[in-house]
C-alpha atoms as a PDB file:
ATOM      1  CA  UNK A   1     -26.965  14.039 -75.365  1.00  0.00           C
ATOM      2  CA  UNK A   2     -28.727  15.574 -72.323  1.00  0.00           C
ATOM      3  CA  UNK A   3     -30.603  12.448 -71.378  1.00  0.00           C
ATOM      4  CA  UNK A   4     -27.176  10.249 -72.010  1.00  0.00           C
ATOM      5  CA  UNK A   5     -25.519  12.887 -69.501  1.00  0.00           C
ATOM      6  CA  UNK A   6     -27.926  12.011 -66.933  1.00  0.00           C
ATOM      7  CA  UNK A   7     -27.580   8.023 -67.960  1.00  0.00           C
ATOM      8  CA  UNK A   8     -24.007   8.350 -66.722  1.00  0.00           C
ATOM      9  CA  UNK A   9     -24.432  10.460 -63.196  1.00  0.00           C
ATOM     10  CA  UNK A  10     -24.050   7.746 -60.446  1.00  0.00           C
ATOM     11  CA  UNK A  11     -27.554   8.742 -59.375  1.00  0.00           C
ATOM     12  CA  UNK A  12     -30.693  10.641 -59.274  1.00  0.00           C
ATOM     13  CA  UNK A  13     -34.014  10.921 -58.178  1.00  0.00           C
ATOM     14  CA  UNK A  14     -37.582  12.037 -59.941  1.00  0.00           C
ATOM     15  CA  UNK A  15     -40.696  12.774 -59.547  1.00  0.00           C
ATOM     16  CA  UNK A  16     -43.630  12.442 -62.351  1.00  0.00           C
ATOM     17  CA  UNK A  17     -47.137  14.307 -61.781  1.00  0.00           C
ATOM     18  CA  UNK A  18     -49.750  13.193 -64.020  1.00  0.00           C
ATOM     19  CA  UNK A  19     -52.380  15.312 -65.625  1.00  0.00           C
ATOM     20  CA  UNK A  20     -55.953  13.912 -67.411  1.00  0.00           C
ATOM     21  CA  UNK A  21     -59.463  15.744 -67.713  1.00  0.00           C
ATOM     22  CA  UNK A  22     -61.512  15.622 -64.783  1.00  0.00           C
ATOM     23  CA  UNK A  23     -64.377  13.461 -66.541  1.00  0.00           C
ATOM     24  CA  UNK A  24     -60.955  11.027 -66.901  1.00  0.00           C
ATOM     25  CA  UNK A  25     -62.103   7.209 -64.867  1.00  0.00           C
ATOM     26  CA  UNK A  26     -58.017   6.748 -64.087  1.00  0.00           C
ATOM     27  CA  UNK A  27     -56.762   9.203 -62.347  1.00  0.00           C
ATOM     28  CA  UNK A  28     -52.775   8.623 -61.420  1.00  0.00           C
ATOM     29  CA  UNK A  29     -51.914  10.065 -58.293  1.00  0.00           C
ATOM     30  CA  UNK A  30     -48.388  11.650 -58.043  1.00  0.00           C
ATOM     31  CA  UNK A  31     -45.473   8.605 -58.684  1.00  0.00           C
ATOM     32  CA  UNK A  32     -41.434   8.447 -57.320  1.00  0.00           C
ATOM     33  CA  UNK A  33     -38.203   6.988 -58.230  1.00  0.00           C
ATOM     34  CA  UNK A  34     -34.694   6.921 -57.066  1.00  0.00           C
ATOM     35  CA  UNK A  35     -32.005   5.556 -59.154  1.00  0.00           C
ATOM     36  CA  UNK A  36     -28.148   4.189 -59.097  1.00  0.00           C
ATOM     37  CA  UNK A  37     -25.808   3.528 -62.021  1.00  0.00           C
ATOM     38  CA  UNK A  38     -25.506  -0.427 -62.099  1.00  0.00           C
ATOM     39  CA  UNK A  39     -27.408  -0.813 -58.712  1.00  0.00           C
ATOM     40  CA  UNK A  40     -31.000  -0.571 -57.291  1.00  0.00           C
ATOM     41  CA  UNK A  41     -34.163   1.359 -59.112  1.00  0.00           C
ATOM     42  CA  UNK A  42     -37.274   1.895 -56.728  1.00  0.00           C
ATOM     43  CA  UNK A  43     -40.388   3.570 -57.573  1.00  0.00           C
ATOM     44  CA  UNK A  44     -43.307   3.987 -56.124  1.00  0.00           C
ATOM     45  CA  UNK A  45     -47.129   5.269 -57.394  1.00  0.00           C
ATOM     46  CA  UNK A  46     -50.355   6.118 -55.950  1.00  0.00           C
ATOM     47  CA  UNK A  47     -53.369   5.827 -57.409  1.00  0.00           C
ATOM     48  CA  UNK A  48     -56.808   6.436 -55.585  1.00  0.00           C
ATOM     49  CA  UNK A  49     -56.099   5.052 -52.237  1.00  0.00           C
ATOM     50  CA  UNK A  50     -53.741   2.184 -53.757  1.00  0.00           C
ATOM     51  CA  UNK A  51     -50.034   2.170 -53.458  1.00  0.00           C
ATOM     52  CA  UNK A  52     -47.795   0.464 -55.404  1.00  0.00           C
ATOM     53  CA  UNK A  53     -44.371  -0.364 -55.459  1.00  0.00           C
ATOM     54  CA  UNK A  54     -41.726  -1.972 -57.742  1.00  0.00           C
ATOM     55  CA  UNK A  55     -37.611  -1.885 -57.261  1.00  0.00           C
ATOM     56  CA  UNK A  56     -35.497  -3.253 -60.197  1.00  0.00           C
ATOM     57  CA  UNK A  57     -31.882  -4.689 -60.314  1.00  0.00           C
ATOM     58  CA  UNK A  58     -30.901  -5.408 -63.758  1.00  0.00           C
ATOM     59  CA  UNK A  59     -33.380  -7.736 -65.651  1.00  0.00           C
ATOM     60  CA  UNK A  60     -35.356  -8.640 -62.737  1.00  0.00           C
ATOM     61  CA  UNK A  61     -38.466  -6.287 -61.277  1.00  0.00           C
ATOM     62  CA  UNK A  62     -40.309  -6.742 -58.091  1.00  0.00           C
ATOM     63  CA  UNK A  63     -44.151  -5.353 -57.267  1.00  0.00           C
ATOM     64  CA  UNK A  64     -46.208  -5.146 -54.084  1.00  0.00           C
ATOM     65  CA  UNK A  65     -49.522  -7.033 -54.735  1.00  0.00           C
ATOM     66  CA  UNK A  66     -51.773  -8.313 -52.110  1.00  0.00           C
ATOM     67  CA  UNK A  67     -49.300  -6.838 -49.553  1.00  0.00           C
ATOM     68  CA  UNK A  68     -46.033  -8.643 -50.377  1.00  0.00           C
ATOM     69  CA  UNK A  69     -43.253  -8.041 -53.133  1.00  0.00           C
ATOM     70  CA  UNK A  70     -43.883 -10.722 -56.129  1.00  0.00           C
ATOM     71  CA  UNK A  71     -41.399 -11.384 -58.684  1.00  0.00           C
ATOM     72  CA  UNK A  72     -43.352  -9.072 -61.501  1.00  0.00           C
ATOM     73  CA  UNK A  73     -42.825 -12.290 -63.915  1.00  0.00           C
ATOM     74  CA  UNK A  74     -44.865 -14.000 -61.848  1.00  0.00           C
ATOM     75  CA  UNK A  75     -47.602 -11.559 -62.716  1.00  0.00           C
ATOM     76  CA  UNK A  76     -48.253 -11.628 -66.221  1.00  0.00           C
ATOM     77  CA  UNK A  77     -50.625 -13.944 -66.701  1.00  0.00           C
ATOM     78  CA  UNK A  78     -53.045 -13.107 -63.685  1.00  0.00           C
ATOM     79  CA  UNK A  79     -56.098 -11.135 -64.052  1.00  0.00           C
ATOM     80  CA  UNK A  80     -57.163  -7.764 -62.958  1.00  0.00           C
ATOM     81  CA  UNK A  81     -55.143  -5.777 -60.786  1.00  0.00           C
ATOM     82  CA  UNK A  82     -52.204  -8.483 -61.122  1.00  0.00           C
ATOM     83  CA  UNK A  83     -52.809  -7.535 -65.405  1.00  0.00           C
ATOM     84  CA  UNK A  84     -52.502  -3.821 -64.661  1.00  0.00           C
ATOM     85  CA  UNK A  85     -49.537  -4.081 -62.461  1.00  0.00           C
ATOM     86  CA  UNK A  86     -47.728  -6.303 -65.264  1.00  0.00           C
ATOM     87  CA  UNK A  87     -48.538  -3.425 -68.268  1.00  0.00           C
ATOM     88  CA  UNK A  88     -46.849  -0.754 -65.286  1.00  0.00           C
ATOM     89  CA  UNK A  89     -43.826  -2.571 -65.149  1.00  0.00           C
ATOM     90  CA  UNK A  90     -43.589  -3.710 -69.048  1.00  0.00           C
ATOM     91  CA  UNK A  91     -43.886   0.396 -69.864  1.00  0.00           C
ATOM     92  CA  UNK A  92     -41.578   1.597 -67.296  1.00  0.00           C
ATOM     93  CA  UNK A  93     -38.545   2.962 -67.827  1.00  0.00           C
ATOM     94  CA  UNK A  94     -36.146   5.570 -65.539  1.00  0.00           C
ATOM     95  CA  UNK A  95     -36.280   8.935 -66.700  1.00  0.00           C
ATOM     96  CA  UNK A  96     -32.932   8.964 -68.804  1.00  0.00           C
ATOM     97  CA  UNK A  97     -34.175   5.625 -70.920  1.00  0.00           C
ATOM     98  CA  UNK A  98     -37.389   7.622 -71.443  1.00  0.00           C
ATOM     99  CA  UNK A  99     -36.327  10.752 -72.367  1.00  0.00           C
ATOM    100  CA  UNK A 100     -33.527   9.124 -75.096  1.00  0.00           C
ATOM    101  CA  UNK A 101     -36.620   6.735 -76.576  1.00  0.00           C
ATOM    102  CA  UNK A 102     -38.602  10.129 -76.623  1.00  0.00           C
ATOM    103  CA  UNK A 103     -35.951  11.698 -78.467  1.00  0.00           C
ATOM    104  CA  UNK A 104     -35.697   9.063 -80.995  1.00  0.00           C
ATOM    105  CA  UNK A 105     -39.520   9.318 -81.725  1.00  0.00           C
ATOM    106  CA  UNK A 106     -39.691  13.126 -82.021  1.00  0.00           C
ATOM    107  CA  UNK A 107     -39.391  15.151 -84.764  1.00  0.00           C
ATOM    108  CA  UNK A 108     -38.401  18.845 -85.868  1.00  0.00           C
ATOM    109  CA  UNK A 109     -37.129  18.860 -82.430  1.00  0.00           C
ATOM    110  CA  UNK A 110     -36.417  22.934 -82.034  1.00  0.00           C
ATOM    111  CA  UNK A 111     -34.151  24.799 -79.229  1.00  0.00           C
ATOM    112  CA  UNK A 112     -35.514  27.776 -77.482  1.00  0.00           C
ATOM    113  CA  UNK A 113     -33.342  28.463 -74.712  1.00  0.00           C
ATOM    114  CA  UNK A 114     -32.879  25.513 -72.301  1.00  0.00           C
ATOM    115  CA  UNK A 115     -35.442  23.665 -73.910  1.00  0.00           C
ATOM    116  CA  UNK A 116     -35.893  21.684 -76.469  1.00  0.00           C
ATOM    117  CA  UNK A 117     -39.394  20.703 -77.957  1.00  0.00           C
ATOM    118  CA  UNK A 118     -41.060  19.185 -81.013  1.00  0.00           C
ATOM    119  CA  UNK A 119     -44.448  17.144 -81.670  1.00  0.00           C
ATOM    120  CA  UNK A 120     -43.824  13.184 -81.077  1.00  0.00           C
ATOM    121  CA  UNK A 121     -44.011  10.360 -84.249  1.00  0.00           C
ATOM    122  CA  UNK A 122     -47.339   8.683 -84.801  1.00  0.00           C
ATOM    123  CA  UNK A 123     -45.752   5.553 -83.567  1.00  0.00           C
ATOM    124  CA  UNK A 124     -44.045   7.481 -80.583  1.00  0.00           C
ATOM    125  CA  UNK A 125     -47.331   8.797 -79.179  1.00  0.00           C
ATOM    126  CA  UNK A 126     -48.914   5.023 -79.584  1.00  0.00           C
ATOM    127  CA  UNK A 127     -45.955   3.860 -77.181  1.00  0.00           C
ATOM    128  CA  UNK A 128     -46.784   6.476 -75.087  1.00  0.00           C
ATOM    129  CA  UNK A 129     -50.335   5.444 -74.929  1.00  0.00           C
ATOM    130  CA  UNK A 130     -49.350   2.208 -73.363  1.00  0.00           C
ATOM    131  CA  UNK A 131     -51.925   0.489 -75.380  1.00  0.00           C
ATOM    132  CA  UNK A 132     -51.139  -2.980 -76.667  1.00  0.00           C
ATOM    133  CA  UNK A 133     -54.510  -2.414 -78.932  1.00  0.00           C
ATOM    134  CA  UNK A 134     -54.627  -0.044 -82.102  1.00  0.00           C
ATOM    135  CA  UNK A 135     -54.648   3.307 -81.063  1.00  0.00           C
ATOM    136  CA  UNK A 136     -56.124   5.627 -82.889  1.00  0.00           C
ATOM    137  CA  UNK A 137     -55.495   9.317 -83.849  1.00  0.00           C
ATOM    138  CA  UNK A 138     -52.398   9.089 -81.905  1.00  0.00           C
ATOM    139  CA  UNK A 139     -50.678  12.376 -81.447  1.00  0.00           C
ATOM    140  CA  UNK A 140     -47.952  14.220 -79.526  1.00  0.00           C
ATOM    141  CA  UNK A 141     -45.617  16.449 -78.643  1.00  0.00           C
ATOM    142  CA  UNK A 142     -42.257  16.646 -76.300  1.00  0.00           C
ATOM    143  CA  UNK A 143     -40.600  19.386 -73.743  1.00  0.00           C
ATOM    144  CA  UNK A 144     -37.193  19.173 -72.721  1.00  0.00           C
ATOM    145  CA  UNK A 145     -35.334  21.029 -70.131  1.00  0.00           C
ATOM    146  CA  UNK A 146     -31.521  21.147 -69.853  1.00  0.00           C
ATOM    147  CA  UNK A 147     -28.982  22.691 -67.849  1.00  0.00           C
ATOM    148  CA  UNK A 148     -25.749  22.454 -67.847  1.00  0.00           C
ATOM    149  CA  UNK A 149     -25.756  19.965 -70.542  1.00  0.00           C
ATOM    150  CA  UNK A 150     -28.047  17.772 -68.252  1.00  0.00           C
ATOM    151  CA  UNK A 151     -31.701  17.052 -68.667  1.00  0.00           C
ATOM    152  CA  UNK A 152     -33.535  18.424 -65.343  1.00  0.00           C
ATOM    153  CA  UNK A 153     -37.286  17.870 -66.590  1.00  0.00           C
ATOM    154  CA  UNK A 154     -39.016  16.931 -69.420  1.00  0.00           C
ATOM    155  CA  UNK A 155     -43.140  16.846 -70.299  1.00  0.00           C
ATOM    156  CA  UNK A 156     -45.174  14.473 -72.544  1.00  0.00           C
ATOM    157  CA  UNK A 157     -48.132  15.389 -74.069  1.00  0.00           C
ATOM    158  CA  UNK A 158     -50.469  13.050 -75.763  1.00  0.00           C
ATOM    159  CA  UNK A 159     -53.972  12.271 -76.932  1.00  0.00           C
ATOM    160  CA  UNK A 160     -55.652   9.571 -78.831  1.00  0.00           C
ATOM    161  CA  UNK A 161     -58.785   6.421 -78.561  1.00  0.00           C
ATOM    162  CA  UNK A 162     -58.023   3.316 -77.701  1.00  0.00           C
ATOM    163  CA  UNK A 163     -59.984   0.301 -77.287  1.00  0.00           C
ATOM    164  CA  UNK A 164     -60.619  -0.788 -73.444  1.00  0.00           C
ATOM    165  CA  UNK A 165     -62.529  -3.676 -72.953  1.00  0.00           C
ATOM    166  CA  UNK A 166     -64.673  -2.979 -76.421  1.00  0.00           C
ATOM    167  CA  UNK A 167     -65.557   0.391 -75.703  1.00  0.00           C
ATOM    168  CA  UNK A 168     -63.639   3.058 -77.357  1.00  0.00           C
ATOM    169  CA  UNK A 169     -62.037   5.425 -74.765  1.00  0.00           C
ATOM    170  CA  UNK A 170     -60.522   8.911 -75.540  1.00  0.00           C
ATOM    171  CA  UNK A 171     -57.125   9.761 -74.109  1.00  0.00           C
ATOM    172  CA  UNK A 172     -55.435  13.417 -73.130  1.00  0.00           C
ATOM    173  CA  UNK A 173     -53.052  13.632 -70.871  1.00  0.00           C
ATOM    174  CA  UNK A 174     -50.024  15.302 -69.659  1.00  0.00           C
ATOM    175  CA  UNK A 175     -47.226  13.809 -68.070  1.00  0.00           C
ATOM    176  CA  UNK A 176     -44.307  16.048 -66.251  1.00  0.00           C
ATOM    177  CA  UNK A 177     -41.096  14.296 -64.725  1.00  0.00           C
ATOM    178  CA  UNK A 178     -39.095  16.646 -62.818  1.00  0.00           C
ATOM    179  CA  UNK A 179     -35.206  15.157 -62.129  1.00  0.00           C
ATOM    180  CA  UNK A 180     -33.313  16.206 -59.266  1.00  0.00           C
ATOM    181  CA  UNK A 181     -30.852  15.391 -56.386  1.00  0.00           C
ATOM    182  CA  UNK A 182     -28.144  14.208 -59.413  1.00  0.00           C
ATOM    183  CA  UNK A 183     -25.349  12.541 -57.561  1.00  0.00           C
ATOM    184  CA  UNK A 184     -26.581  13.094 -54.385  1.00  0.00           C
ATOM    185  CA  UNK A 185     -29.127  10.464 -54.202  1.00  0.00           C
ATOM    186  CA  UNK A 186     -29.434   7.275 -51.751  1.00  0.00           C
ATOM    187  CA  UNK A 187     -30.944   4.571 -53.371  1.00  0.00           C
ATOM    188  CA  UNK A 188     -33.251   2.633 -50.496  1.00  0.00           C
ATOM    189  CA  UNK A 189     -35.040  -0.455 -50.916  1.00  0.00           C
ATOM    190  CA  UNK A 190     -37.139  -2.380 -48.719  1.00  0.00           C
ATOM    191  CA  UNK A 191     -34.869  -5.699 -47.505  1.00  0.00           C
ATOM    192  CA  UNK A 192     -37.817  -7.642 -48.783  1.00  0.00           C
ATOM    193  CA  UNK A 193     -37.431  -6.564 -52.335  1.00  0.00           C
ATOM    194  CA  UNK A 194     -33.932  -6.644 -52.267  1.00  0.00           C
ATOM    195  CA  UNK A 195     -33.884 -10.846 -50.828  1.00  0.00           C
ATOM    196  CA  UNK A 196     -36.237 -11.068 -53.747  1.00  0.00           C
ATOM    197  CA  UNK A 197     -33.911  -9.528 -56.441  1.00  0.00           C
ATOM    198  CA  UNK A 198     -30.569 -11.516 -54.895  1.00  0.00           C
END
């Protein structure tokens, strides 16, 4: 109910901070997003000395690559950094959508105050894996924050192995998005990205 609340502001922003072991060979750099009800998503990520940015306007997504916005469709069957920027975009999803499919994959969900917690489904912690392999050991849990009636912040915490390139890779990490400016958010996008999405 908290995450449809926020669904139905006309806006919002977000920011999601990203936490792995130091030994970890990915290591996200803080990412951003600014949303509108029926209008304009734009996010953007850093990660090592790379930026990257995507906007979104109902089924259609645009990415920087090589220094110019690309319809992300375009993308999907390149190679490399053009194959990592595709997975980005097929997992994304603005806070609200995440937090409701988070929901729906938890269980014994518990409320302690303004939060509300419980430990993820196997299959919920494989989606949040982003693998498109077998993970395995797959586990989970879930922290929501609400006030008001609204959600203002949730974490995800998973760990698992998946398969990356043959070699079998553990995964722990912690994922915090932090919601704010709720109605009071301007939704900018680069006139670039928005020719592309017209």
């Amino acid at each position: 109910m908290a995450a449809n609340k926020l669904a139905d502001q006309p806006n919002y922003s977000w920011k999601t901070t990203v936490v792995v072991p130091e030994s970890s060979q990915f290591k996200p750099g803080p990412a951003e997003g600014r949303t509108e009800k029926g209008g304009f998503t734009y996010y953007t990520s850093t990660m090592r000395d790379n930026k990257f940015e995507m906007a979104v306007k109902g089924t259609k997504t645009v990415v920087t690559s090589e220094g110019e916005w690309k319809m992300a469709s375009d993308l999907d069957s390149t190679q490399g950094a053009g194959r990592f920027i595709s997975r980005i975009v097929q997992n994304f999803k603005a806070p609200a959508a995440q937090a409701i499919e988070l929901a729906n994959t938890s269980r014994d969900l518990k409320k302690d105050g303004d939060t509300i917690s419980g430990d993820l489904t196997e299959d919920g912690a494989k989606a949040q894996l982003q693998t498109r392999g077998d993970a395995k050991n797959a586990m989970g849990s879930v922290k929501f924050w609400v006030k008001d009636g609204v959600l203002t912040k949730y974490e995800i915490k998973v760990k698992g192995k998946i398969d990356r390139n043959g070699n079998e890779v553990d995964i722990d990490r912690a994922t915090t998005v932090e919601i704010k400016d709720v109605g009071a958010t301007k939704v900018e996008v680069p006139e670039a990205a928005k020719k592309k999405l017209s």
